[in-house]
Protein backbone atom coordinates (compact mmCIF):
# COMPACT_ATOMS: atom_id res chain seq x y z
CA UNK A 1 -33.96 18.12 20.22
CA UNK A 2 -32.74 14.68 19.76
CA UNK A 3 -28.84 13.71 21.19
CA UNK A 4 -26.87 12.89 18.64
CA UNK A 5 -25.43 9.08 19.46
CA UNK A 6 -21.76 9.19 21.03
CA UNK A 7 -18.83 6.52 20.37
CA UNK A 8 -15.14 6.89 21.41
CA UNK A 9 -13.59 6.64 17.66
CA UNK A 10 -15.10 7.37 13.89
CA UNK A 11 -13.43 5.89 10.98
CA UNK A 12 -14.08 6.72 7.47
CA UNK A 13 -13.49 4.46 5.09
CA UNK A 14 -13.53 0.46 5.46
CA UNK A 15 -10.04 -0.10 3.70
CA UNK A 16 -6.98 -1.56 5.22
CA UNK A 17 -5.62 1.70 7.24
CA UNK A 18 -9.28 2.01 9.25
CA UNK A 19 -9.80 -1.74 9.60
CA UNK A 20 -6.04 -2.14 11.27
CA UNK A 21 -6.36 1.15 13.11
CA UNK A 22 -10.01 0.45 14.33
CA UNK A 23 -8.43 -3.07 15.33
CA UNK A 24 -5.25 -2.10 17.10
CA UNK A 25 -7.33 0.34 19.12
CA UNK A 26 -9.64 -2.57 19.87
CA UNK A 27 -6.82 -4.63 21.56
CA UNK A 28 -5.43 -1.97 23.35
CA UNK A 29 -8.53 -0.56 24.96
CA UNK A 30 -11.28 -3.58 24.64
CA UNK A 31 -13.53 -0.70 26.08
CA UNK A 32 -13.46 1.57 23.06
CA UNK A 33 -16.62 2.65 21.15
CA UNK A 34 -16.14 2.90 17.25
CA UNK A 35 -17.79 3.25 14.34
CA UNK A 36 -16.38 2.33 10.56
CA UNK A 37 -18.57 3.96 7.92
CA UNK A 38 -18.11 2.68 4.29
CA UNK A 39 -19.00 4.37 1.23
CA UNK A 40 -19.21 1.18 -0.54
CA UNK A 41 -21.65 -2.01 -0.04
CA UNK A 42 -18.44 -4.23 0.95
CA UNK A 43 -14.97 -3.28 2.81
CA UNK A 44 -11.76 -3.47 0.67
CA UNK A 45 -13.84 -2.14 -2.47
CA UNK A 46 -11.18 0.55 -3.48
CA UNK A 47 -7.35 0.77 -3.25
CA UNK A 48 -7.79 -2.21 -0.99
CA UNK A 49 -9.14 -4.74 -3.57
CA UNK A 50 -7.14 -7.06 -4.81
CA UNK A 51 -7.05 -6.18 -8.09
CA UNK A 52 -6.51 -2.34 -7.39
CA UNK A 53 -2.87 -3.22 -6.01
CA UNK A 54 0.13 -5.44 -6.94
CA UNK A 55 -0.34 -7.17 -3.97
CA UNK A 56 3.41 -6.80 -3.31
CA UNK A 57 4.37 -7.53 0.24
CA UNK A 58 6.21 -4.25 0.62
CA UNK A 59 9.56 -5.26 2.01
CA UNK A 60 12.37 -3.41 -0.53
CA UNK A 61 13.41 -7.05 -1.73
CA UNK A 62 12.81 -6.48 -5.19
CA UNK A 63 11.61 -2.97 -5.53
CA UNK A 64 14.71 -0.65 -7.23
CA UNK A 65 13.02 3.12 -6.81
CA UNK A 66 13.46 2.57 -3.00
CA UNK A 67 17.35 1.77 -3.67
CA UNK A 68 17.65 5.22 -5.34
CA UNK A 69 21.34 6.50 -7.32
CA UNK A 70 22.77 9.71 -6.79
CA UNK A 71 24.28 11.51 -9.62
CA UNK A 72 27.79 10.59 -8.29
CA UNK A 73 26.89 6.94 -8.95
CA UNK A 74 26.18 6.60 -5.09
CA UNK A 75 23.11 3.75 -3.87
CA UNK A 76 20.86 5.06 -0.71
CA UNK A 77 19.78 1.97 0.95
CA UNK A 78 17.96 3.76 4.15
CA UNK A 79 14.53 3.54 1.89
CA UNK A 80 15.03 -0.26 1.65
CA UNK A 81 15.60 -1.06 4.96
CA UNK A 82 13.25 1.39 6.80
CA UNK A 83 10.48 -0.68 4.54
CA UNK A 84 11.59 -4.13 5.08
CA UNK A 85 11.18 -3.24 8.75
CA UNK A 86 7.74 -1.89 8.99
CA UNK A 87 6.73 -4.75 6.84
CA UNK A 88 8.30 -7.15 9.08
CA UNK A 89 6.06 -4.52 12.32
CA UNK A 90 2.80 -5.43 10.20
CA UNK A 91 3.78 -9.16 10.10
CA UNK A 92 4.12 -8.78 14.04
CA UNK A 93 0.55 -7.80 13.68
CA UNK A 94 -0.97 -10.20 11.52
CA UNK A 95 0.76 -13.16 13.74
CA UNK A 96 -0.26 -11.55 16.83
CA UNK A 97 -3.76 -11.87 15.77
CA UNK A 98 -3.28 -15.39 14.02
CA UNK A 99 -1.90 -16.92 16.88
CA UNK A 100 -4.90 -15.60 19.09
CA UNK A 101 -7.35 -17.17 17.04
CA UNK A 102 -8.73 -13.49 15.57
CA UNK A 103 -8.68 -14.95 11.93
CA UNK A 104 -8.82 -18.28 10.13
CA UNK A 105 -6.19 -19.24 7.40
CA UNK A 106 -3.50 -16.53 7.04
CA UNK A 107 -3.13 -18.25 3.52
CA UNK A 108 -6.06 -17.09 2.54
CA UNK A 109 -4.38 -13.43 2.62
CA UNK A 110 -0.63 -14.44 2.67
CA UNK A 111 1.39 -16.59 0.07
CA UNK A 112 5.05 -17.33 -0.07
CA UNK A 113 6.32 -15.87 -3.88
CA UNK A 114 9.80 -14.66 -4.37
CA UNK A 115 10.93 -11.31 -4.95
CA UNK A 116 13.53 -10.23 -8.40
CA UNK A 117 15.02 -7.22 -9.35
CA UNK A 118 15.81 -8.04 -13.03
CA UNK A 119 17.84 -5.22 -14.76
CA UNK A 120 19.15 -4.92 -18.59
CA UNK A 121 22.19 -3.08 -20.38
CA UNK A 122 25.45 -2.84 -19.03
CA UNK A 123 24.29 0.64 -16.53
CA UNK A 124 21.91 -1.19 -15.27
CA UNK A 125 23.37 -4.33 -14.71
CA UNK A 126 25.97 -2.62 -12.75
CA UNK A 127 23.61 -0.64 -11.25
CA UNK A 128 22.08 -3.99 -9.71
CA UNK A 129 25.27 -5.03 -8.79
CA UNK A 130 26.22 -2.41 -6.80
CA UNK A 131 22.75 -2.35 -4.68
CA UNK A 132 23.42 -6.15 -4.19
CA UNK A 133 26.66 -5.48 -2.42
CA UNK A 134 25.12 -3.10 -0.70
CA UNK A 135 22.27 -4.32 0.25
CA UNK A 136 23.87 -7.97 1.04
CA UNK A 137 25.87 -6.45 3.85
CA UNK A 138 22.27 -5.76 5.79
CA UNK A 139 21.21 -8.89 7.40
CA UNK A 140 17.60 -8.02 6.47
CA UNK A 141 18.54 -8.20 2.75
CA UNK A 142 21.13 -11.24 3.82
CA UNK A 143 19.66 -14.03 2.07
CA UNK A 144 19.76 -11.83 -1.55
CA UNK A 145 21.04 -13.69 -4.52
CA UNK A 146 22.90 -12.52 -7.54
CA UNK A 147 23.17 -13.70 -10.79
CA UNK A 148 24.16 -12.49 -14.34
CA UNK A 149 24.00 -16.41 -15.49
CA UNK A 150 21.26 -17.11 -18.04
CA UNK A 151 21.18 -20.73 -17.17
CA UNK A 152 20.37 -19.59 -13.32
CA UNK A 153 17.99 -16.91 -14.84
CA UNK A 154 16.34 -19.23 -16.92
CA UNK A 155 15.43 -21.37 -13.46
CA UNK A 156 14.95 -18.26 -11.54
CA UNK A 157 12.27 -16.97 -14.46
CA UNK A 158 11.84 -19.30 -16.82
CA UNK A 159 8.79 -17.78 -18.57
CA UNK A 160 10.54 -14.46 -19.07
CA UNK A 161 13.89 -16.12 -20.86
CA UNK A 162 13.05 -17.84 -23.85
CA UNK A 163 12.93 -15.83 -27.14
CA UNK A 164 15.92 -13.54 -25.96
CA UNK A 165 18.55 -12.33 -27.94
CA UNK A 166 21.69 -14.42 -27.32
CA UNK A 167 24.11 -11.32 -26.78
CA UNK A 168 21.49 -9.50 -24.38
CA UNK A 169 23.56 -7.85 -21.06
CA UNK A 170 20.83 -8.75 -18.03
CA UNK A 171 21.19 -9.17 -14.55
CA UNK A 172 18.69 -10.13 -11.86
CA UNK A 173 18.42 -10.34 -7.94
CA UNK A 174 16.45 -12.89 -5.69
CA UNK A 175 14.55 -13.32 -2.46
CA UNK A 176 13.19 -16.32 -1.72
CA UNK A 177 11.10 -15.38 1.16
CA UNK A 178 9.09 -12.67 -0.64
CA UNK A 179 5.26 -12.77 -0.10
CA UNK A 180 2.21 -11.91 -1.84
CA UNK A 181 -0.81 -10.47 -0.29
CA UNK A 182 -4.80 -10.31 -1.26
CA UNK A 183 -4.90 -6.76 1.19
CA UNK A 184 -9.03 -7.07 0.24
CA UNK A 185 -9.03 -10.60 1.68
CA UNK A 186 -6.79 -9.46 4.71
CA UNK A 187 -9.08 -6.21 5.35
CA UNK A 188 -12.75 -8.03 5.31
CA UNK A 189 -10.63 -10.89 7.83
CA UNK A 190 -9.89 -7.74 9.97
CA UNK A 191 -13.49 -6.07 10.27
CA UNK A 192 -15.56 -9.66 10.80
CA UNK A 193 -12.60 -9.80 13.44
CA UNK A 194 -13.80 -6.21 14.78
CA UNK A 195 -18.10 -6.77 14.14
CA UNK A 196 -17.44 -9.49 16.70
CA UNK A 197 -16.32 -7.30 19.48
CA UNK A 198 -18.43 -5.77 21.50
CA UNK A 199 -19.23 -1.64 20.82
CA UNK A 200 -17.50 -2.35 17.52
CA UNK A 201 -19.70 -1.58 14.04
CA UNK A 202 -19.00 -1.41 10.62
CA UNK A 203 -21.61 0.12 8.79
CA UNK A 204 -21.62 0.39 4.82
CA UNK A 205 -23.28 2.81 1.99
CA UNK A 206 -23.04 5.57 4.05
CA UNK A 207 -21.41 8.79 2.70
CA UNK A 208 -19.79 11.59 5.33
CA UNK A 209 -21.84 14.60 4.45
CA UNK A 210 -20.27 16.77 7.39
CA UNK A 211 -17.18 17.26 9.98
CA UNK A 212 -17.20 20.25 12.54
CA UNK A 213 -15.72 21.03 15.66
CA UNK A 214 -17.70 20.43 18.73
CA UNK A 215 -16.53 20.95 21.90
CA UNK A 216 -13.39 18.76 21.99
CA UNK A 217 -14.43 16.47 19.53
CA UNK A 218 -16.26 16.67 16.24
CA UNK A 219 -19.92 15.72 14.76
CA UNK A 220 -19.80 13.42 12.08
CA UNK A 221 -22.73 13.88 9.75
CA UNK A 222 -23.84 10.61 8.11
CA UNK A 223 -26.09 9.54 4.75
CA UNK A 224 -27.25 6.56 3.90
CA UNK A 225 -26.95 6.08 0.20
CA UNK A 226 -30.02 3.79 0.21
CA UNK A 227 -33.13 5.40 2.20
CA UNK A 228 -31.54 8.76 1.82
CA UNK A 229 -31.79 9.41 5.83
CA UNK A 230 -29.01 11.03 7.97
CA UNK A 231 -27.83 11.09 11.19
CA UNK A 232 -25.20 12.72 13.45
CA UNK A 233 -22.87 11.34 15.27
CA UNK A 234 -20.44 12.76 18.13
CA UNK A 235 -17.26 11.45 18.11
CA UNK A 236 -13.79 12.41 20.45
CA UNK A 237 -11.57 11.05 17.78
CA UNK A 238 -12.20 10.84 13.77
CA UNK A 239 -10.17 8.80 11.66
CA UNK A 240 -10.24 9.58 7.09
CA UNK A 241 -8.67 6.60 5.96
CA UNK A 242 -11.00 6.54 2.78
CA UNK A 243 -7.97 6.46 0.18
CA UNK A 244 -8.45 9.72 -2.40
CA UNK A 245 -11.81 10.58 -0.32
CA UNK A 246 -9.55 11.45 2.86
CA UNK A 247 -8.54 14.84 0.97
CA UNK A 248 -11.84 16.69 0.11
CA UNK A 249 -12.93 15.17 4.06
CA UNK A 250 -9.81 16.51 5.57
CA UNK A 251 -10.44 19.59 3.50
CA UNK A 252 -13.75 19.91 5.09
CA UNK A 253 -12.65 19.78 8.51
CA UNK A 254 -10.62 22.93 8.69
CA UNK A 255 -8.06 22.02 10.50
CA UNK A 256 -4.59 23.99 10.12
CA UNK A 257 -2.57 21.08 9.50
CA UNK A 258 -4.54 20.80 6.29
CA UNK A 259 -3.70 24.27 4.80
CA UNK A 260 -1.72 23.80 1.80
CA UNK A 261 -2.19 19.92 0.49
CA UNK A 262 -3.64 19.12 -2.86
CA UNK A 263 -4.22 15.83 -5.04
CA UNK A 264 -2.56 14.96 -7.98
CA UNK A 265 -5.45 11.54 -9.00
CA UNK A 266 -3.52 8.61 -11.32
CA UNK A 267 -5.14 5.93 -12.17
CA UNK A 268 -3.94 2.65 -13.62
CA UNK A 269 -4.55 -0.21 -15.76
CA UNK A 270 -2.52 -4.13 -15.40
CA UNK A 271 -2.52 -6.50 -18.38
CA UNK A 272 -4.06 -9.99 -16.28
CA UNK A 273 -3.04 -13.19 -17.78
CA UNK A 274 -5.48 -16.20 -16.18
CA UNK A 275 -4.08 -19.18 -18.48
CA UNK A 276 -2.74 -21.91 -16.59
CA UNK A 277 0.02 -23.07 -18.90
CA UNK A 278 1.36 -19.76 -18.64
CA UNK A 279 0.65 -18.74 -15.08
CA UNK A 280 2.65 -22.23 -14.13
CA UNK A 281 5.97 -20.96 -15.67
CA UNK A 282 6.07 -17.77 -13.68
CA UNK A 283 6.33 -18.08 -9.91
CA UNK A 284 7.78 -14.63 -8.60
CA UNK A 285 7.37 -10.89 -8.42
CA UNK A 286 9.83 -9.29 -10.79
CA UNK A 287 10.48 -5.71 -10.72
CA UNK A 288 12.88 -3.40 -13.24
CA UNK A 289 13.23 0.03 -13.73
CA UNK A 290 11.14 2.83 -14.89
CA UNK A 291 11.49 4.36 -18.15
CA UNK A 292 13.50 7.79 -17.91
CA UNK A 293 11.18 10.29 -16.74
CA UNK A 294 8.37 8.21 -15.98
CA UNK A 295 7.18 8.33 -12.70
CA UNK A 296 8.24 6.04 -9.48
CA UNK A 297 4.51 4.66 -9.77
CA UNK A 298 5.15 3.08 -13.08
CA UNK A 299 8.05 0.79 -12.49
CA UNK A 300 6.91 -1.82 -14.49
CA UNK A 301 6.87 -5.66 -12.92
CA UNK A 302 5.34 -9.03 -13.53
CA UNK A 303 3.46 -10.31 -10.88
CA UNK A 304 1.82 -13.84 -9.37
CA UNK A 305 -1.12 -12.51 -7.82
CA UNK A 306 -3.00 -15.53 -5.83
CA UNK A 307 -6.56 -14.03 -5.52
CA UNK A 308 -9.09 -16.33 -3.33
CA UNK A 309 -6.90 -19.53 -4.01
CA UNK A 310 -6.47 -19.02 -8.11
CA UNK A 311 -3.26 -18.05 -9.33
CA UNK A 312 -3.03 -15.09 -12.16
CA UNK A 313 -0.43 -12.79 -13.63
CA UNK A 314 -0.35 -9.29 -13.74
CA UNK A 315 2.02 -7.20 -15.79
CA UNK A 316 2.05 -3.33 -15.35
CA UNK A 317 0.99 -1.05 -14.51
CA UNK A 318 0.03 1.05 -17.15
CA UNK A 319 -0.75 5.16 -16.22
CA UNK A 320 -3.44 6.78 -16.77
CA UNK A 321 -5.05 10.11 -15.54
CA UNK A 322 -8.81 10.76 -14.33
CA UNK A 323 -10.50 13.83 -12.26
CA UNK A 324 -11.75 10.95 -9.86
CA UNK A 325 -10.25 10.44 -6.77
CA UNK A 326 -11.80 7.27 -6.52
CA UNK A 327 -12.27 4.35 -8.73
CA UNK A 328 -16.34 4.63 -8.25
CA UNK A 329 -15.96 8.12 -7.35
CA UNK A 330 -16.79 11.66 -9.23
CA UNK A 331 -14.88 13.49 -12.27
CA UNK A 332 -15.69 17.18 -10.21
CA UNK A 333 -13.37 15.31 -7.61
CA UNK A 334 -9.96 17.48 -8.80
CA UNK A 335 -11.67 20.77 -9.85
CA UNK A 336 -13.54 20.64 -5.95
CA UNK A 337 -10.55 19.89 -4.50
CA UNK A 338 -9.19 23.17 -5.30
CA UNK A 339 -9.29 26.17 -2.81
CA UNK A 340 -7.23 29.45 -1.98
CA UNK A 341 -4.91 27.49 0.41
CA UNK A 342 -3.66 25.02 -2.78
CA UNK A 343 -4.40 26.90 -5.49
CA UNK A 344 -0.62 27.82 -5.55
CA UNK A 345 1.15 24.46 -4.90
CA UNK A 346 -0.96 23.12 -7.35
CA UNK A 347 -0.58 25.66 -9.79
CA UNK A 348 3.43 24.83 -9.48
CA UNK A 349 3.32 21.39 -9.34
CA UNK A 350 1.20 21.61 -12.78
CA UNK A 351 4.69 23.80 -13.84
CA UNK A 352 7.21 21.63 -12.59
CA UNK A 353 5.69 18.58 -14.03
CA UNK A 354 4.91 18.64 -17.55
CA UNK A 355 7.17 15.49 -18.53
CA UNK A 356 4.87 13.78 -16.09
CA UNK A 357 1.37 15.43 -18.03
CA UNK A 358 3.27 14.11 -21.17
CA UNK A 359 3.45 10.83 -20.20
CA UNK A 360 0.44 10.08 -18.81
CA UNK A 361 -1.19 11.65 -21.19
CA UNK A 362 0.48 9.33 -23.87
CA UNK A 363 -0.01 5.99 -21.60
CA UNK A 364 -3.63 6.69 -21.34
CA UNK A 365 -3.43 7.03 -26.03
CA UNK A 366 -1.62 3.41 -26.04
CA UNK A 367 -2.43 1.00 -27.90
CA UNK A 368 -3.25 -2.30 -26.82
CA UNK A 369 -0.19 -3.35 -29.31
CA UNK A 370 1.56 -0.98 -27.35
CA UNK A 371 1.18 -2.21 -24.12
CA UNK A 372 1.63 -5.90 -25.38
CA UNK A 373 5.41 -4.20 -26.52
CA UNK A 374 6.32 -3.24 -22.85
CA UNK A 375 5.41 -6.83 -21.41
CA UNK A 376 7.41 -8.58 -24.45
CA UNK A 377 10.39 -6.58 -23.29
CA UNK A 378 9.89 -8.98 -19.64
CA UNK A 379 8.35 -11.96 -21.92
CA UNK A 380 8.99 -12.16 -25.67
CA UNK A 381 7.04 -14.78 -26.65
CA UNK A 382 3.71 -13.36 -25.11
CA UNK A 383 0.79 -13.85 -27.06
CA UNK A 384 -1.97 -11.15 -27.54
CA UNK A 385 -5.43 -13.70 -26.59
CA UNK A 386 -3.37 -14.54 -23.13
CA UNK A 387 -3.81 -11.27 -21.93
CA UNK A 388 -6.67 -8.76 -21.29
CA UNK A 389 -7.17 -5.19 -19.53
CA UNK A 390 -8.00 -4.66 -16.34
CA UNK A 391 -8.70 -1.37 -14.43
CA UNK A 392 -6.86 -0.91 -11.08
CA UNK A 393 -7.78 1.39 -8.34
CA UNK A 394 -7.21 5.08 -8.25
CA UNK A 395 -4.19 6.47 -6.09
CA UNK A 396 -3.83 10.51 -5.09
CA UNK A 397 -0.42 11.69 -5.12
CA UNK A 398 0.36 14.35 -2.43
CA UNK A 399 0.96 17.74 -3.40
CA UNK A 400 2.29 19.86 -0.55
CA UNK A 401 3.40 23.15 -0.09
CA UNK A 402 7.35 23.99 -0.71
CA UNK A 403 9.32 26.94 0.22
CA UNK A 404 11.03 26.89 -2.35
CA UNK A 405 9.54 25.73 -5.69
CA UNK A 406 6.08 26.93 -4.17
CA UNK A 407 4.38 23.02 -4.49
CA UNK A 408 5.63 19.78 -4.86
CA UNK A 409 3.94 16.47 -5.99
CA UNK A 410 5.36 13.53 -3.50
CA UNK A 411 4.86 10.28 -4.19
CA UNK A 412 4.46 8.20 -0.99
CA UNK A 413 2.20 8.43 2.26
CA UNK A 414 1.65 10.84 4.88
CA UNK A 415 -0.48 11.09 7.69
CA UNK A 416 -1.62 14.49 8.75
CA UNK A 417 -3.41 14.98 11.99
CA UNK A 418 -5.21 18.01 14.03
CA UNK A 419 -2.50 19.29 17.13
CA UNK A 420 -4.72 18.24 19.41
CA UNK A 421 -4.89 14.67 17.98
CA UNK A 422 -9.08 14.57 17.69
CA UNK A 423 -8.47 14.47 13.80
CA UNK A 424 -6.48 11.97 11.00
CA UNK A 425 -6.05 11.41 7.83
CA UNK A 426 -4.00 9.57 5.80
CA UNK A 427 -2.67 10.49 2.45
CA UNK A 428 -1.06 9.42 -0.28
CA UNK A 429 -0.31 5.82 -2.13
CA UNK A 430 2.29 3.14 -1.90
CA UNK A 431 3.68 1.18 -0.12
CA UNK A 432 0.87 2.20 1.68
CA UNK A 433 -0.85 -0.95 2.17
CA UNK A 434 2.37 -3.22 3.48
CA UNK A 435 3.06 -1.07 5.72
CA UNK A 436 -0.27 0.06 7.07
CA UNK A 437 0.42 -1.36 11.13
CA UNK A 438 4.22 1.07 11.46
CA UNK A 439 1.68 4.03 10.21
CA UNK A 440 -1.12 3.50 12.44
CA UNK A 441 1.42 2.92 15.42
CA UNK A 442 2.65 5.95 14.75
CA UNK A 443 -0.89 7.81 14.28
CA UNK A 444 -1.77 6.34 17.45
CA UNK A 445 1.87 7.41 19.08
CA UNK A 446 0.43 11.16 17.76
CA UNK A 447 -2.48 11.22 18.71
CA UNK A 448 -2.89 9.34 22.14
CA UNK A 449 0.22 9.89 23.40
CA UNK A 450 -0.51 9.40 27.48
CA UNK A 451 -2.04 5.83 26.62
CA UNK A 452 0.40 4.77 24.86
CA UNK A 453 3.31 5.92 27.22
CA UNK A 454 0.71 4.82 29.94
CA UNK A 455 -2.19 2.38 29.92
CA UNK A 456 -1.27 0.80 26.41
CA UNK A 457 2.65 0.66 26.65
CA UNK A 458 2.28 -3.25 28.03
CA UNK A 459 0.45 -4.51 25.51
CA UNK A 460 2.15 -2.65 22.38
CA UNK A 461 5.08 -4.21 23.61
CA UNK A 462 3.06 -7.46 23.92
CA UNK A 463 2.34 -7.00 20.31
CA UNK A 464 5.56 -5.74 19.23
CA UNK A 465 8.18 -7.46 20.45
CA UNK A 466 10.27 -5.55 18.29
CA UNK A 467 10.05 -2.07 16.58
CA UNK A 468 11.40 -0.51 13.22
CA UNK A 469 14.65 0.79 14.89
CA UNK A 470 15.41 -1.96 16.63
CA UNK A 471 15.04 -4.41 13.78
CA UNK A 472 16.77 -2.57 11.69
CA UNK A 473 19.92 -2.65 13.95
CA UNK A 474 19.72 -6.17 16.10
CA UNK A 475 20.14 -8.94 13.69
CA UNK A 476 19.92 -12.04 15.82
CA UNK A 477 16.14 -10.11 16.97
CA UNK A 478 15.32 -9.31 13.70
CA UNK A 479 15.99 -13.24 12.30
CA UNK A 480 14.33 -14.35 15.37
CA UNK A 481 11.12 -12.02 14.74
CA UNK A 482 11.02 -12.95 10.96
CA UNK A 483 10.87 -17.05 11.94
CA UNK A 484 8.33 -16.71 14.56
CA UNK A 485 6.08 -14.55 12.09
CA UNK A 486 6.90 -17.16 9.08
CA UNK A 487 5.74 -19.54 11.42
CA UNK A 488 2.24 -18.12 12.46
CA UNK A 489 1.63 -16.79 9.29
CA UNK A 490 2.18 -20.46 7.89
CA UNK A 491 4.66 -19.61 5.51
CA UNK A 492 6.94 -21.90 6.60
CA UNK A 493 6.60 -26.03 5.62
CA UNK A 494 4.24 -28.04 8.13
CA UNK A 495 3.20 -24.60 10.27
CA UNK A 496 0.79 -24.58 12.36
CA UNK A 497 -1.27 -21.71 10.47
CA UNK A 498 -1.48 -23.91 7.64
CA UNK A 499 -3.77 -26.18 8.71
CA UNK A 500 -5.91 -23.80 10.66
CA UNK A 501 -9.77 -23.83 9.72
């Protein structure tokens, strides 16, 4: 009987969690054997594509769900700065690997586009207010402006203030040095980064067909879509990183830790506005508040998206519900999902949420008058033949076991591994993406913890000058990490990184 081929590490999926884990790995043990296998003809081609995500460098700037109110009128600003701080650990990353020459052009990933919080009526005007004070006081959030000037709104956003009544009550927030990201863009840089190093592949339409214990490790079995031939693989670590694929997979394995944890699949939809005269007027990411009892997901915001060096609006996003758990994947995806182990969570989030069925239920019946209505409320004088549909990516919402209420759906990330740290997976949706390095640091801290206290501890540190806690207390650190990532990421006048090849 044949051997099955051997490597160190399997990922699944060729999306931005596998392509920074498989890379991180590669710099701290050049040695390593690993495999990516991709569903899909090209990396990036689900939540990772440009156009599946906002494209919002993560950093709690702008965002107001992570800035949550307590019923006492109390603002929690822990969310906020806990995100600005892994975002500012991925940055670490990214300049790590720009200053060494891994990858051409950070531009071509990384833009510099300010970050609003734009509120209306007097609750949430104060609202605003109050997190500015708040957040002001944090010297990651110290260069936040504050206005409730029209004339400073009207520079700040001038597309959005024309056509508004006189007497309106608005507010808005600003960052200047909020970013924008193409994550597809950044993910392809990362794997030609990893095909270049030695006992590094990244193979694509192949679908996982099998995961079972062996020995310490696991066999992998792999299809290729194409020819329709398989093979087997033995691996000592396995990583799922395939976005709402990593669920049924994980399922599949067996492993304890999944016991319990069911999907909840949302899809999404953006209205894209590619007009120059438009586009020109709006140069920022602003974000406002959900509607009551709409979900965090939905917080609607009007985006500059710079996609392979054209500039574009988004406006969105717009809910909607599907049985896939991936944009190109299968409507049996929910109804296989469901075994004796989730039946119950699921069966209680289903009870606990039915303002949440409601309203995706009447997002996806919207008109596209309707959903011209919602932008108008950011920019009145929007015409209809600006704007046109487009179909993001798929995102699976946790559900999880509670002791309490039986199940409950979280909105978020988590990463879920075997005890004996052969098996991954990561779960969940944003801020995902912006914050991809602090969860793969910490996936690695999990599951290969005597390299990292050991062989790997000098060059993590070599990497990360600076770590979430740290940043999040040492200001004159944090400042001087922030400039020296500006800097390689050429985001910063006359940088080096901008004139890289």
């Amino acid at each position: 009987m044949a051997q099955n081929e051997a490597v160190d590490v399997v990922l699944v999926g060729a999306g931005i969690m596998s392509a920074t884990l498989a890379v991180l790995l590669k710099e701290l043990d050049p040695a390593i054997k690993l495999e990516v296998v991709e569903l899909m003809d090209s990396g990036a081609a689900e939540s990772s594509n440009p156009w599946n995500n906002a494209g919002t460098g993560h950093a709690g700037l702008c965002e107001l769900n992570y800035t949550p109110q307590a019923a006492d009128g109390s603002i929690d600003i822990k969310k906020a700065v806990l995100i600005n701080t892994q975002f500012e650990v991925s940055r670490q990353f990214w300049a790590y690997l720009s200053k060494k020459g891994a990858f051409s052009s950070p531009r071509a990933f990384i833009n510099p586009v300010p970050h609003l919080s734009y509120v209306e009526g007097e609750k949430g005007v104060d609202f605003l207010k109050k997190r500015f004070e708040l957040l002001k006081q944090h010297h990651a959030f110290a260069e936040m402006e504050y206005t409730e000037d029209k004339s400073v709104m009207n520079d700040w956003m001038p597309l959005m203030m024309p056509g508004r009544p006189a007497d309106q009550t608005i507010a808005a927030t600003r960052v200047m040095k909020g970013t924008d990201i193409n994550f597809g863009a950044l993910t392809n840089k990362l794997l030609k980064h990893l095909a270049s190093t030695p006992d590094a592949q990244v193979k694509y339409c192949k679908r996982v067909t099998g995961l079972r214990r062996n020995g310490s490790g696991w066999t992998v079995s792999i299809k290729d879509v194409n020819s329709g031939s398989s093979r087997e693989v033995d691996a000592r670590f396995v990583f799922l990183g395939a976005g709402g694929a990593a669920l049924p997979l994980l399922q599949q394995s067996g492993i304890e830790e999944s016991k319990g944890f069911g999907g909840f699949p949302v899809s999404g939809q953006w209205l894209r506005c590619d007009n120059p005269e438009v586009v020109k007027k709006h140069q920022a990411k602003v974000y406002s508040q959900a509607a009551v009892g709409s979900p965090p997901m939905s917080v609607p915001h009007l985006d500059t998206r710079v996609v392979d060096g054209k500039t574009s609006l988004l406006f969105g996003p717009y809910a909607g519900f599907t049985t896939k758990f991936l944009k190109h994947g299968s409507f049996l995806d929910l109804p296989l999902s469901v075994r004796m182990g989730n039946i119950g969570p699921m069966l209680a989030v289903a009870r606990d949420n039915m303002d949440l069925t409601k309203y995706l239920v009447s997002e996806v019946m919207q008109s596209m008058e309707q959903r011209l209505d919602s932008l108008r409320r950011f920019y009145p004088e929007a015409k209809a033949e600006d704007w046109r549909l487009e179909v993001a990516g798929q995102r699976v919402q946790i559900i999880k076991k509670d002791p309490k209420k039986g199940g409950v759906l979280q909105f978020g990330t988590e990463l879920v591994s075997a005890k004996d740290g052969t098996l991954a997976a990561l779960l969940g949706a944003s801020p995902g993406a912006s914050v991809t390095v602090s969860i793969m640091l910490d996936l690695i801290e999990r599951c290969f913890p005597d390299q990292t206290k050991g062989a790997w501890a000098a060059k993590l540190k070599e990497i990360f000058p600076a770590r979430e806690k740290v940043l999040a207390t040492d200001a004159a650190l944090y400042h001087k990490i922030s400039v020296q990532n500006d800097e390689a990421l050429g985001l910063v006048e006359n940088s080096p990184a901008q004139h890289y090849a």
